[in-house]
Protein backbone atom coordinates (compact mmCIF):
# COMPACT_ATOMS: atom_id res chain seq x y z
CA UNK A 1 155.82 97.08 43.02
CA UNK A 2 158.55 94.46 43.77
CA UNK A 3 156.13 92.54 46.01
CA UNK A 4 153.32 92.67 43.81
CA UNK A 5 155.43 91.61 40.49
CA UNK A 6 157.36 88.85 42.88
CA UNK A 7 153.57 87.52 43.98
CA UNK A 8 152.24 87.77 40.27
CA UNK A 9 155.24 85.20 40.15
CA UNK A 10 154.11 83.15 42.86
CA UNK A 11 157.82 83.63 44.19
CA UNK A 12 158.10 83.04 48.34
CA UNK A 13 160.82 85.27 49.82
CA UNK A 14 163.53 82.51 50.71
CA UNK A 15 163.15 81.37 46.20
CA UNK A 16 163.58 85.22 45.30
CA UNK A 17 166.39 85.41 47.66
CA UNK A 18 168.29 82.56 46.51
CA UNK A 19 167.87 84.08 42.69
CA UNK A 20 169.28 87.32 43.86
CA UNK A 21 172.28 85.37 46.03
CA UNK A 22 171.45 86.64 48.77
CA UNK A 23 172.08 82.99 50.31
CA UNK A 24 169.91 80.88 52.97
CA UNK A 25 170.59 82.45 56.04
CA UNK A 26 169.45 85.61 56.43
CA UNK A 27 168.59 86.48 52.92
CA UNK A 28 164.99 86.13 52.99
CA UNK A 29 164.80 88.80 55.76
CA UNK A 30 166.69 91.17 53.60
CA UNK A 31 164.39 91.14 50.73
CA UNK A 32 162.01 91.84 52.56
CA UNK A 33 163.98 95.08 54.17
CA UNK A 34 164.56 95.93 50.23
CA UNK A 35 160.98 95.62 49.45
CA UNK A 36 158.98 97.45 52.43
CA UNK A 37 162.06 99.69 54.32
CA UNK A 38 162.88 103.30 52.86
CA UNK A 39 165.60 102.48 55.84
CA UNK A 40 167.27 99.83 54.57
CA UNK A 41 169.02 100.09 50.88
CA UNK A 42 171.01 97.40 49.05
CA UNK A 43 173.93 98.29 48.11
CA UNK A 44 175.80 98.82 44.58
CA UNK A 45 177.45 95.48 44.17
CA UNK A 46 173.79 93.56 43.99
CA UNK A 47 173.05 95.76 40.97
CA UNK A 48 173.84 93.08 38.23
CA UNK A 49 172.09 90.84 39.82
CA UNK A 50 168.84 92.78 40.24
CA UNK A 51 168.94 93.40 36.78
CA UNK A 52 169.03 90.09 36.19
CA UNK A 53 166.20 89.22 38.90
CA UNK A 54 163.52 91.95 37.73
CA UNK A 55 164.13 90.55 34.16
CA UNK A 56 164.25 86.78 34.23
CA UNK A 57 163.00 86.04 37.53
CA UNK A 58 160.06 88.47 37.35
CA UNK A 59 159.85 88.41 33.80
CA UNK A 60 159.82 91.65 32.91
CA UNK A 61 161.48 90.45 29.37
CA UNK A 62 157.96 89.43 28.71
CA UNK A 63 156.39 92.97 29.23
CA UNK A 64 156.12 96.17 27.69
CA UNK A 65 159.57 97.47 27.79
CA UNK A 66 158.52 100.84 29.29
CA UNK A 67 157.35 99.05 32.58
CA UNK A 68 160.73 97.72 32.98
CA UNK A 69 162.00 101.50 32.17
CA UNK A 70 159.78 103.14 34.59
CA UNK A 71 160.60 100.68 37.18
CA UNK A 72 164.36 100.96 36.87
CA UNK A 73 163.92 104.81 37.32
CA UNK A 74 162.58 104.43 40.60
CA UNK A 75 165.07 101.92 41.96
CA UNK A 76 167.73 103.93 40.56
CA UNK A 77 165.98 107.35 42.42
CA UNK A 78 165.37 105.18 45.79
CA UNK A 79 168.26 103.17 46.38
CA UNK A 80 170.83 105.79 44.16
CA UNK A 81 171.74 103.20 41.18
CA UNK A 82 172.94 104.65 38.16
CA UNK A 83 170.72 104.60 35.28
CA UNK A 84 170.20 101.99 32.56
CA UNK A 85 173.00 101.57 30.17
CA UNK A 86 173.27 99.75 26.85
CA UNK A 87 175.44 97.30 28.73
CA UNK A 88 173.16 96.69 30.89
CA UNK A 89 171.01 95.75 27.75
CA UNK A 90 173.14 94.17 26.24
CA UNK A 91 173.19 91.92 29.34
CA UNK A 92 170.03 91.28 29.53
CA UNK A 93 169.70 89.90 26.51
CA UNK A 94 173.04 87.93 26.22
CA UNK A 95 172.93 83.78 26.58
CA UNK A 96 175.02 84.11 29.69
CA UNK A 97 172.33 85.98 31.69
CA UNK A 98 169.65 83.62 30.34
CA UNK A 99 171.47 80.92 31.22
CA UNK A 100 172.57 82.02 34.96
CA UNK A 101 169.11 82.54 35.26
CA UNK A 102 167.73 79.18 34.57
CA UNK A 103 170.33 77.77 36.67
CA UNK A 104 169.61 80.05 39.46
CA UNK A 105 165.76 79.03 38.75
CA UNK A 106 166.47 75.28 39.09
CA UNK A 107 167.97 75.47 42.30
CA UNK A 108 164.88 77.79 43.55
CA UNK A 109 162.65 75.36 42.76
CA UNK A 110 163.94 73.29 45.54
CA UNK A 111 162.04 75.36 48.35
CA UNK A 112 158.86 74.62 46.67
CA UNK A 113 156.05 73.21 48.59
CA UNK A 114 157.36 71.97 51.58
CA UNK A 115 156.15 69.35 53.92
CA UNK A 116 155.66 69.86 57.49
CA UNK A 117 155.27 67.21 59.61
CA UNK A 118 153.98 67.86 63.51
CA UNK A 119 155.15 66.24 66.36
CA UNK A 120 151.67 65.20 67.32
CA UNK A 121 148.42 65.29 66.30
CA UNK A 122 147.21 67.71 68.62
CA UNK A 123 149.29 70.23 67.15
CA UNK A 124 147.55 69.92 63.35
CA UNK A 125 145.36 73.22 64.26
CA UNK A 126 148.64 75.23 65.55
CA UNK A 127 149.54 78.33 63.06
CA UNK A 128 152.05 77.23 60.02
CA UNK A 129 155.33 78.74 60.29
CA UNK A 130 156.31 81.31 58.14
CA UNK A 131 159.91 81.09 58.01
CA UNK A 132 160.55 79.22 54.63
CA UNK A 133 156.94 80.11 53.05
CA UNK A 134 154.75 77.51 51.03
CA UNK A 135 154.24 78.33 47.37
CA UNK A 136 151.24 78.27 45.31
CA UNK A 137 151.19 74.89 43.10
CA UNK A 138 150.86 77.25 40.04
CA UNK A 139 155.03 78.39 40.28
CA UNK A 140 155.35 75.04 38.33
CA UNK A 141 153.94 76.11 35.56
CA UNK A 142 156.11 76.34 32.65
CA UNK A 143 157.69 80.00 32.77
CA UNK A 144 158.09 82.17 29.34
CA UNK A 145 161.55 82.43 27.67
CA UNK A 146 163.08 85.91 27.53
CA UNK A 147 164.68 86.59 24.06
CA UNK A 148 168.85 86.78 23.72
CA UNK A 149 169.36 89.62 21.02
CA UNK A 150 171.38 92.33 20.66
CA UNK A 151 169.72 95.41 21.45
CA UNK A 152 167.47 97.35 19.36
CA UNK A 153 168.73 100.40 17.62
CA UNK A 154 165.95 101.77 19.62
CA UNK A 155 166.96 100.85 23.51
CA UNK A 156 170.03 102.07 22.31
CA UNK A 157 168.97 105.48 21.03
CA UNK A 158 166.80 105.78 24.61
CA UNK A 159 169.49 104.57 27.03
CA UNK A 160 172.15 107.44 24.90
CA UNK A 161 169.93 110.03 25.51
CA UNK A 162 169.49 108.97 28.79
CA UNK A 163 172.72 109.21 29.50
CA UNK A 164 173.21 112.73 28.25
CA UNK A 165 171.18 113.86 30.71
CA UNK A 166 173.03 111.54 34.06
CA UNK A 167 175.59 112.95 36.16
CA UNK A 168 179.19 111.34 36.03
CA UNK A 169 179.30 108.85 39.03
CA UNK A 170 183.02 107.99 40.63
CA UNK A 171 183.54 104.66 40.99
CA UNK A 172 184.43 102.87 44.07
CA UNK A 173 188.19 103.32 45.10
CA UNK A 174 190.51 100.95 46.69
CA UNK A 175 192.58 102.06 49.33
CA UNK A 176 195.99 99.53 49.97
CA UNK A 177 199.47 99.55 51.69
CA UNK A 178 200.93 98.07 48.19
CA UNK A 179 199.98 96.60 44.77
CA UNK A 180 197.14 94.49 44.29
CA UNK A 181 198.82 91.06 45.87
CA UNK A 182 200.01 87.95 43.35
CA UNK A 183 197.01 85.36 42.99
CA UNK A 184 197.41 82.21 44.33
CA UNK A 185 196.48 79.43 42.28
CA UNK A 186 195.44 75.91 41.66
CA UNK A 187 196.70 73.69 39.09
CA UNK A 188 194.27 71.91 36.52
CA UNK A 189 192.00 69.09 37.82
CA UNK A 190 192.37 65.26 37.07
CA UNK A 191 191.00 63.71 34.64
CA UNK A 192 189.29 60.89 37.31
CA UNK A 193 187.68 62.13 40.30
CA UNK A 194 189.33 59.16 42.82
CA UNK A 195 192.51 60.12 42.20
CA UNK A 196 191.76 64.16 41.81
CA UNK A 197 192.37 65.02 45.60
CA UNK A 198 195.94 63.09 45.43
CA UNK A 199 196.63 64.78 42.50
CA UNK A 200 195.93 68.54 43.62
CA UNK A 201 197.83 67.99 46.80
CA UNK A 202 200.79 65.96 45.17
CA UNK A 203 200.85 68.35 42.41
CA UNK A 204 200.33 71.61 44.13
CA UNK A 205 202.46 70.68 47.06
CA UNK A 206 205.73 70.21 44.29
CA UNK A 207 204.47 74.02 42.87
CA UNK A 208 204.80 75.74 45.86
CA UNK A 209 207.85 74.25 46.82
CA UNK A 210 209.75 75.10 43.76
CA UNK A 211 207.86 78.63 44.32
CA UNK A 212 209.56 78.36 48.12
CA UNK A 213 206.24 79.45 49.14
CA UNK A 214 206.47 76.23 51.59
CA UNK A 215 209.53 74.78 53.33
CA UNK A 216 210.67 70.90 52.88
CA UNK A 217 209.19 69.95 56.34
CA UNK A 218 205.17 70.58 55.60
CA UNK A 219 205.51 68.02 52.84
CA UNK A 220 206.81 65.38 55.23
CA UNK A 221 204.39 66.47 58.18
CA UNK A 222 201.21 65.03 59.03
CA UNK A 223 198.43 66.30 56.63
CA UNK A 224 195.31 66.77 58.94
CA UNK A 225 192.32 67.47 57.22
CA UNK A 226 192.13 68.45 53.35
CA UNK A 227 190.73 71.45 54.53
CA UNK A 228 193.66 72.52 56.93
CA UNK A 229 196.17 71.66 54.18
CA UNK A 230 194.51 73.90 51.61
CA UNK A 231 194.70 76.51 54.07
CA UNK A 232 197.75 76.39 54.68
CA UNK A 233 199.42 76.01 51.58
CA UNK A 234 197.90 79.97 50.54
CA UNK A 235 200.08 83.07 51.35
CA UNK A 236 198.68 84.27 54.99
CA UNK A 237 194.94 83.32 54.53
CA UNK A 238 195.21 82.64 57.62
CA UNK A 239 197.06 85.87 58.84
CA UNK A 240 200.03 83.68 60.66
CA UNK A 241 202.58 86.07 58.79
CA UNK A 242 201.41 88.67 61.23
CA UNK A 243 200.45 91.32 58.93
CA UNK A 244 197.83 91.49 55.98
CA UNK A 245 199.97 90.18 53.15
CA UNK A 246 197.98 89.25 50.79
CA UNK A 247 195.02 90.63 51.80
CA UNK A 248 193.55 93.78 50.57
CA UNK A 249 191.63 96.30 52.76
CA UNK A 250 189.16 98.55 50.37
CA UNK A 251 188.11 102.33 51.21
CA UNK A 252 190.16 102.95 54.43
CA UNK A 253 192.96 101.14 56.54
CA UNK A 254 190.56 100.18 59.63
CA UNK A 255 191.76 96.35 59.42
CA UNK A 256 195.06 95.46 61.54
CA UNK A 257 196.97 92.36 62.49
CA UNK A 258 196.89 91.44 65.87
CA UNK A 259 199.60 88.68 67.55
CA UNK A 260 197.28 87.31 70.44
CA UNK A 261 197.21 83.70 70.99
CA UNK A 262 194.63 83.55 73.75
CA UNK A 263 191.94 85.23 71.83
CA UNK A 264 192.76 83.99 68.32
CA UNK A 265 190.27 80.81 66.82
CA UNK A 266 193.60 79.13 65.77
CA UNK A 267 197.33 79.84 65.84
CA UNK A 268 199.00 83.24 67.64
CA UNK A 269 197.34 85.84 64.98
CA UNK A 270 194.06 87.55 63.66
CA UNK A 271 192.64 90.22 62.04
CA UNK A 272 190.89 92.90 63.83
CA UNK A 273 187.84 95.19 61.80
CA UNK A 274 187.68 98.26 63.75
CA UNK A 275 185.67 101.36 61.77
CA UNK A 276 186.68 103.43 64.39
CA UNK A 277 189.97 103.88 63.50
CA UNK A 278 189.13 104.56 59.64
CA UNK A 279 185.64 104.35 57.59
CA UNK A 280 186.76 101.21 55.71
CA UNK A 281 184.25 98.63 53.54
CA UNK A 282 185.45 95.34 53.46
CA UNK A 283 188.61 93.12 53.23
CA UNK A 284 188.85 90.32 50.56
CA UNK A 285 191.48 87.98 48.94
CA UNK A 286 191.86 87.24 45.24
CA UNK A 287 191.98 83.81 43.96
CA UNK A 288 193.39 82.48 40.27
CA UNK A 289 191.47 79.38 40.02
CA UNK A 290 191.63 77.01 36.87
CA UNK A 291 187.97 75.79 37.14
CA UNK A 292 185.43 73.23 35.44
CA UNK A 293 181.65 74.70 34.91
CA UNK A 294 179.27 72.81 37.78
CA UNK A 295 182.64 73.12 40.31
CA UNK A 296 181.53 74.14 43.75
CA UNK A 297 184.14 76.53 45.21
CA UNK A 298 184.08 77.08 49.04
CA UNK A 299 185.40 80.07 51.49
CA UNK A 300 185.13 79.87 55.22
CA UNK A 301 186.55 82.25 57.76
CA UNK A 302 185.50 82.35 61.43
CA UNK A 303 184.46 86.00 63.08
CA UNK A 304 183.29 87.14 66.30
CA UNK A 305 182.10 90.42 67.48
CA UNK A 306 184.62 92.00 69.64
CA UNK A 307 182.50 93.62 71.72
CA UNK A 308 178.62 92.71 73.76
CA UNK A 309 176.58 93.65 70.58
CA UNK A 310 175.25 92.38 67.64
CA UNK A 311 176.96 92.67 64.47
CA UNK A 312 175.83 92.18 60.59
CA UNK A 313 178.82 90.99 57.94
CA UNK A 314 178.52 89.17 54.60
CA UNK A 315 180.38 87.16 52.94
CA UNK A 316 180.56 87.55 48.81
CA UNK A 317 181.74 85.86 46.09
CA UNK A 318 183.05 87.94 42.96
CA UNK A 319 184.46 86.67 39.65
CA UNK A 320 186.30 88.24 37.26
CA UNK A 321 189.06 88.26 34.60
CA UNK A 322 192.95 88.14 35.09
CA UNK A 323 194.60 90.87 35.35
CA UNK A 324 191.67 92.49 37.69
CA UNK A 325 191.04 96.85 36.69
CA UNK A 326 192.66 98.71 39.97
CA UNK A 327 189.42 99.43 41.41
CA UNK A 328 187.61 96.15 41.17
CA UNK A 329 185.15 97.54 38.62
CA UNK A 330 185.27 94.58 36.43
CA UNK A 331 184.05 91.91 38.90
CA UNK A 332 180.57 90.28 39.05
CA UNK A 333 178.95 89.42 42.15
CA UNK A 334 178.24 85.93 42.47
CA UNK A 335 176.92 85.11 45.87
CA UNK A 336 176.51 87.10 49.05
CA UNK A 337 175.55 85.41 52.76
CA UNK A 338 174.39 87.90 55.32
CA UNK A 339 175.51 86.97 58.71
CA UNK A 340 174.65 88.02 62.23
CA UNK A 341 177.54 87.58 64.93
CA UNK A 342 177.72 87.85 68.54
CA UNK A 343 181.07 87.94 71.00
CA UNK A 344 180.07 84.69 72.47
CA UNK A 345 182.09 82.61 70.43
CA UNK A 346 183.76 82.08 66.89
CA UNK A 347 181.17 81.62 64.31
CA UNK A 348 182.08 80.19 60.95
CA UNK A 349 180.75 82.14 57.86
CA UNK A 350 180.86 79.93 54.60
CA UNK A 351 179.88 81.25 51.32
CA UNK A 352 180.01 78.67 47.97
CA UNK A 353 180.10 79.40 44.12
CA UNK A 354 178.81 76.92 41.47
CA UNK A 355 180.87 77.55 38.32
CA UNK A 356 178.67 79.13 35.46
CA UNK A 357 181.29 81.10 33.40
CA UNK A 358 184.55 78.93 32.78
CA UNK A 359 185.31 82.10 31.30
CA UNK A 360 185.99 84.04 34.52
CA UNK A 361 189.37 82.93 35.94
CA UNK A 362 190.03 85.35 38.90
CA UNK A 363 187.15 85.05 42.12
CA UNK A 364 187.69 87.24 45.02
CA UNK A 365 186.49 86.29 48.35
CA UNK A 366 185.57 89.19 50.08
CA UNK A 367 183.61 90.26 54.09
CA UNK A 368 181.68 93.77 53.86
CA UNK A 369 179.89 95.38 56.82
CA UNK A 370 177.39 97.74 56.70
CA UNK A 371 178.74 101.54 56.05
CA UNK A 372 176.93 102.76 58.86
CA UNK A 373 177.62 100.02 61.56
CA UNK A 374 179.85 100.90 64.16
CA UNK A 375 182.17 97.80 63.53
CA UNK A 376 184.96 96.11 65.61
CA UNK A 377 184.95 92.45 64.43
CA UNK A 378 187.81 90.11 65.30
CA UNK A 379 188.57 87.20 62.40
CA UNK A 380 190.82 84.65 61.61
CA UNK A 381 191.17 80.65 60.27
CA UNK A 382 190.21 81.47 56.36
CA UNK A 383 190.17 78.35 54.29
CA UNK A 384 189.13 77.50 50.60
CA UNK A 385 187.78 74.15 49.14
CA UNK A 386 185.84 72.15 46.84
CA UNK A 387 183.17 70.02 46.46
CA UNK A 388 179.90 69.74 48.26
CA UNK A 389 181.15 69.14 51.82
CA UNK A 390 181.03 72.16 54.28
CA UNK A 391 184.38 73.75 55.87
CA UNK A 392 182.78 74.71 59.07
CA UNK A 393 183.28 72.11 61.39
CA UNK A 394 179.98 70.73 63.29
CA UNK A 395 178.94 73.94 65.78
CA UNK A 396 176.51 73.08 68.43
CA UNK A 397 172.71 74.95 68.49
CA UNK A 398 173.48 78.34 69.44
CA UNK A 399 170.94 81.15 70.26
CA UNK A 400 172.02 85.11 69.09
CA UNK A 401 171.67 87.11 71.92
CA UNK A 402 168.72 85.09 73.51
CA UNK A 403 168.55 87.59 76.64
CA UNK A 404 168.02 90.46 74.08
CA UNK A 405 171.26 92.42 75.97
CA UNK A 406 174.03 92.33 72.84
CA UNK A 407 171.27 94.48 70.68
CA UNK A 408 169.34 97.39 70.14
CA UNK A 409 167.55 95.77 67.02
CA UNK A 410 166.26 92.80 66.31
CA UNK A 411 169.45 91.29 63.66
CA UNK A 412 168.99 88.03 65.00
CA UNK A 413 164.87 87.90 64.69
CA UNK A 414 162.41 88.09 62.03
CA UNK A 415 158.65 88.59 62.76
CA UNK A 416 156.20 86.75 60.75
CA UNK A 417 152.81 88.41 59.13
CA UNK A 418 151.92 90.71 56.32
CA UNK A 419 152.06 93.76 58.51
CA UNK A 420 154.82 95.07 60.46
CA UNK A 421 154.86 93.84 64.13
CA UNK A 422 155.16 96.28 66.89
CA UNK A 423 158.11 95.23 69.19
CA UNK A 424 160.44 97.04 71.43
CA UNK A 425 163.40 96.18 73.89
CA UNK A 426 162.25 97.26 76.70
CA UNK A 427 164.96 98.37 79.67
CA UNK A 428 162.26 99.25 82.70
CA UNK A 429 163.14 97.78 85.97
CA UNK A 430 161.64 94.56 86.43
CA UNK A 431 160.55 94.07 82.51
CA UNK A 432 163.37 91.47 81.96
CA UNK A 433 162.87 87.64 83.51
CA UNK A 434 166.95 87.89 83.52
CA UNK A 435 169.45 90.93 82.81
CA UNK A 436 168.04 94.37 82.02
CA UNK A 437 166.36 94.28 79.01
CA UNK A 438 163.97 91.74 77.32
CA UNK A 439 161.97 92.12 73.84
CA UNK A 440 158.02 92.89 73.95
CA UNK A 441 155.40 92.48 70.94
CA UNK A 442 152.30 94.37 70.58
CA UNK A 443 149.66 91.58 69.24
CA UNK A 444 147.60 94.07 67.38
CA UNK A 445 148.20 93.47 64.38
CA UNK A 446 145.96 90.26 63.14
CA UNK A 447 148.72 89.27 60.42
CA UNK A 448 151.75 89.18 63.16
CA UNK A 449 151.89 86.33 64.47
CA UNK A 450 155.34 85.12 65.33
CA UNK A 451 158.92 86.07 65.68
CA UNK A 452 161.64 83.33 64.69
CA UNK A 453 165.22 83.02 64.42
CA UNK A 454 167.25 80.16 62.06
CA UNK A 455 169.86 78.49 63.62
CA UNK A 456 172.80 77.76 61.04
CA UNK A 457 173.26 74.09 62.83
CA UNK A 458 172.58 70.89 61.02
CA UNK A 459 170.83 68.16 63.07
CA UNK A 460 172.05 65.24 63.40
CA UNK A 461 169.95 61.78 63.09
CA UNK A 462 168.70 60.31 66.96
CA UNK A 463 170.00 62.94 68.65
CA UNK A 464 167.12 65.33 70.99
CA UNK A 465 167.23 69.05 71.06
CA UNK A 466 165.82 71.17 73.37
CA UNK A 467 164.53 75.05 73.17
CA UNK A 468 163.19 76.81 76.28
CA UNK A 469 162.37 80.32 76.05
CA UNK A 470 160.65 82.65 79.07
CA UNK A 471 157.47 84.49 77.89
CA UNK A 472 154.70 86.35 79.74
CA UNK A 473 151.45 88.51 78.79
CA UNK A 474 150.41 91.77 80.25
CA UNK A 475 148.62 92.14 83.84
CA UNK A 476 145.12 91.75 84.07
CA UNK A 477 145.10 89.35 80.63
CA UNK A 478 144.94 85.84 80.10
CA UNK A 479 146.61 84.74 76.77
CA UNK A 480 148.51 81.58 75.09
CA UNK A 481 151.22 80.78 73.09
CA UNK A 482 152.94 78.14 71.00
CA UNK A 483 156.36 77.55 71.40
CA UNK A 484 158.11 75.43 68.34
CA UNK A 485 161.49 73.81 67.60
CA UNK A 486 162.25 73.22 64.04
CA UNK A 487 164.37 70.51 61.90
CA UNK A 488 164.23 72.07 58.46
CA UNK A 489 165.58 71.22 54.82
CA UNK A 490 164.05 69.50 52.15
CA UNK A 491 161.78 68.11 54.97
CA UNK A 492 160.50 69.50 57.38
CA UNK A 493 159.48 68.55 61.36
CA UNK A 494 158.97 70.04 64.33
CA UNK A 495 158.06 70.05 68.06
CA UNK A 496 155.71 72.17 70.14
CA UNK A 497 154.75 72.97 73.76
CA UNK A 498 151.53 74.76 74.14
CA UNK A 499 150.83 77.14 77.03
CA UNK A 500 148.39 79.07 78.67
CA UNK A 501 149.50 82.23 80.34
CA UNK A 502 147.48 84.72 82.91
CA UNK A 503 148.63 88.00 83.88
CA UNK A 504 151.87 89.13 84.48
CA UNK A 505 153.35 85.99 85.30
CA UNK A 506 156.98 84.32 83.29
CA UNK A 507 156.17 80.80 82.14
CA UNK A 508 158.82 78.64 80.65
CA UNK A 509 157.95 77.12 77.36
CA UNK A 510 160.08 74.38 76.31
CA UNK A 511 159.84 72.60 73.03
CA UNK A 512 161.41 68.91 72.54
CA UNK A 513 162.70 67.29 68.94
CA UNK A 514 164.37 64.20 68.03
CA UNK A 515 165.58 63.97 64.90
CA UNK A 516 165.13 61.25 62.34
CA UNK A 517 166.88 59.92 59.23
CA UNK A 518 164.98 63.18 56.95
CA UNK A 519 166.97 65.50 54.80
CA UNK A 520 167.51 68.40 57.24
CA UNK A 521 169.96 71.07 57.06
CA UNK A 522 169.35 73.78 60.04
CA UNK A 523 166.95 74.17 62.92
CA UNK A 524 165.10 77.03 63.75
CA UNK A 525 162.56 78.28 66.87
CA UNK A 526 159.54 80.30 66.86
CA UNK A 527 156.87 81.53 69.38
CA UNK A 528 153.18 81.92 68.15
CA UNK A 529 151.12 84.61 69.21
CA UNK A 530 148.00 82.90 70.06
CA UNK A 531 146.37 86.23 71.26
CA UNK A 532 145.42 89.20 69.96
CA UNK A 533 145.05 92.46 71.68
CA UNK A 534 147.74 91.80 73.87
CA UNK A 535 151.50 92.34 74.66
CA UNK A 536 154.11 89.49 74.81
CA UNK A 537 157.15 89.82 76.69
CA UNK A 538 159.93 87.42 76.06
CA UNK A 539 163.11 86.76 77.61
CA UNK A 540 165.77 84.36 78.72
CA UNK A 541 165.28 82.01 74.96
């Protein structure tokens, strides 16, 4: 039913993703986990704004109310939501939720439609891609305006006796060493924007002074970068205190401090995520931010997986009101960036928040992990900022887990085609071109057609990138494939290298790009399928 009701809405995956905040990066892969997987459930905290999806987004406010009912029932059975409640009404229908909506909507629109532009013309007959999807012209029609009332007398008589009849859910619990830390804070902006960065460093510098949350000598010191500075000048965001001051570690105490210079990203200490030790959720920090509606908040912290295998973290925005409830019940998820890391190297995960409410004074910045992921993550060099520039630093094009040995799933690919692909890792001795396993794809199916992975990198005008990748069909077959490299953004390019392959011999496919002056944001590879009725095996990308 979601798929249908998002199609009847001529919504692609990557625009429904962005209205639920699921974020750019891996979001569009976990829709479609919530839509098709009885595996793979959301969790609680994306409640709100599935409400708010299903109802604006799919515009449900413009249909019987019993569909939306009936609907809600199921989610609530399948994924174990509570029930409807005349809050959740009363949501619905308030300006606030209209209004997130629309902006939410805006910024989706911005996937719409976009161009692709080969490398050649040779290449005009090759499959489209399907990781950012095109969109029927007929999304720009106008869209119908849901009502902002306060709810009938007769939702509320339904949703009461509903409730009768519901068991009494616990909420969440919070598990810390101490009381809920102080909240940092940020004095009120400028009134000019050239002298507003002055001012919040002048300004906030002479606050935490008189606080004596910062010694005499880091005013007179060398700056650095805005972004270091802000960093710095917030209790242990960066865990240099040694210990998780601060910080707050929810449902368990599996997070530690570790002194180690020689593996930390920056400084002499980190924090280590091991479930191991204790079954916790997630570790955040609370932030008291004075803030201006259209303000662009930013949180960055670096993580790597601490061991050879593939781990899944997000990072998530809340907001809230000062002082916070114990438990956290009060806040309202804002944004939420799925991430996959490897133990290679330090990744930076970045999640932003466009101000909607000025009412909401309190944002907590927050990494969960998946309850039933066995995970030992290592992280450190948290910063905050503002403003539309990034806080990750450039990262060169990186590959997660290329050789297919740091995974027994596919986190870091996505197949493309409207039926499930059959793949495997496959261990047998002498499946792999390199190492001991390598991934293999049944091309049965007509409708799977590629696997793809996004690389979080953004290109970089006249430079050339390069993607190789091993590949090889099954004995006794002769088969092709397409091998692409992708610049992608507002615009969209690419380059390919098409091969021929016979039997059960490893060709290297290697696909070239140079990048031009277009609007580009992160590159991305894919292999085609040319031919069905065979397997693929692919190693060594």
């Amino acid at each position: 039913q979601l798929v249908a009701l998002r199609e009847t809405q001529n919504l692609s995956l990557m625009q429904a993703a962005h209205l639920l905040g699921l974020g750019h990066s891996n979001g569009r892969k976990t829709l479609s986990h919530w839509e098709l997987s009885e595996e793979r459930r959301p969790q609680k905290r994306h409640r709100e704004n599935m409400l708010r999806y299903l109802w604006h987004s799919l515009q449900l406010c413009n249909r019987p109310a019993h569909e939306f009912n009936e609907l809600w029932d199921l989610i609530a059975v399948a994924w174990d939501w509570d029930a409807l409640t005349a809050e959740d009404w009363q949501y619905l229908q308030s300006p606030a939720s209209a209004q997130m909506a629309a902006m939410l909507w805006t910024e989706a629109e911005q996937f719409h439609s976009p161009q692709e532009v080969s490398a050649s013309d040779e290449e005009k007959n090759s499959p489209q891609s399907d990781v950012e999807e095109d969109v029927d012209d007929a999304q720009n029609e106008k869209r119908g305006d849901c009502p902002t009332q306060a709810t009938s007398e007769r939702q509320v008589g339904e949703i009461g006796r509903r409730e009768q009849l519901m068991p009494v859910v616990e909420t969440e619990s919070v598990t810390e060493s101490a009381d809920e830390p102080p909240l940092p804070f940020r004095l009120p902006q400028a009134a000019t924007k050239e002298v507003r960065g002055i001012k919040r460093w002048v300004w906030g510098a002479v606050a935490l002074l008189l606080l004596g949350l910062i010694p005499l000598w880091m005013l007179l010191a060398p700056t650095g970068s805005p972004q270091t500075t802000g960093a710095a000048a917030i209790t242990n965001l960066d865990f240099e205190r040694g210990d998780l001051t601060a910080w707050m570690v929810h449902d368990g105490s599996c997070v530690t401090s570790v002194a180690d210079g020689r593996q930390a990203y920056e400084g002499d200490n980190f924090a280590e995520i091991d479930s191991s030790r204790d079954g916790c959720t997630s570790l955040s920090y609370n932030f008291r931010l004075p803030w201006e509606v259209g303000e662009t908040f930013r949180f960055a912290i670096y993580a790597k997986s601490a061991k050879p295998q593939l781990q899944e973290m997000e990072t998530v925005f809340w907001t809230g009101h000062h002082p916070l409830e114990k438990n956290g019940v009060d806040l309202n998820l804002k944004q939420a960036v799925t991430h996959i890391i490897d133990s290679e190297s330090w990744r930076c995960l970045e999640v932003t928040y466009t101000v909607a409410n000025p009412a909401y004074d309190v944002v907590r910045a927050a990494l969960h992990w998946p309850k039933d992921q066995a995970t030992h993550l290592l992280v450190d060099g948290a910063r905050i900022g503002f403003g539309t520039q990034s806080l990750c630093t450039e990262i060169s094009p990186h590959i997660l887990d290329g050789d297919f040995e740091q995974t027994t799933d596919t986190l870091a690919w996505f197949f493309n085609g409207e039926e499930p692909c059959q793949w495997s890792l496959t261990a047998e001795t002498g499946a792999a071109f390199r190492g001991q396993k390598a991934l293999q794809i049944d091309r049965k199916a007509s409708d799977c057609y590629s696997v793809a992975q996004r690389i979080p990198t953004k290109p970089r005008a006249g430079t050339t990138y390069r993607a190789a990748a091993w590949v090889h069909v099954a004995p006794n077959v002769l088969g092709s494939a397409t091998w692409r490299l992708w610049a992608r953004g507002k615009e969209h390019v690419y380059g390919n290298q098409f091969t021929r392959l016979a039997g059960n011999e490893w060709r290297c496919l290697e696909a070239e790009l140079l990048i031009d002056e277009g609007e580009y944001d992160h590159l991305a590879v894919e292999l085609f399928l040319e031919t069905q009725g065979t397997v693929y095996t692919i190693d060594h990308v």
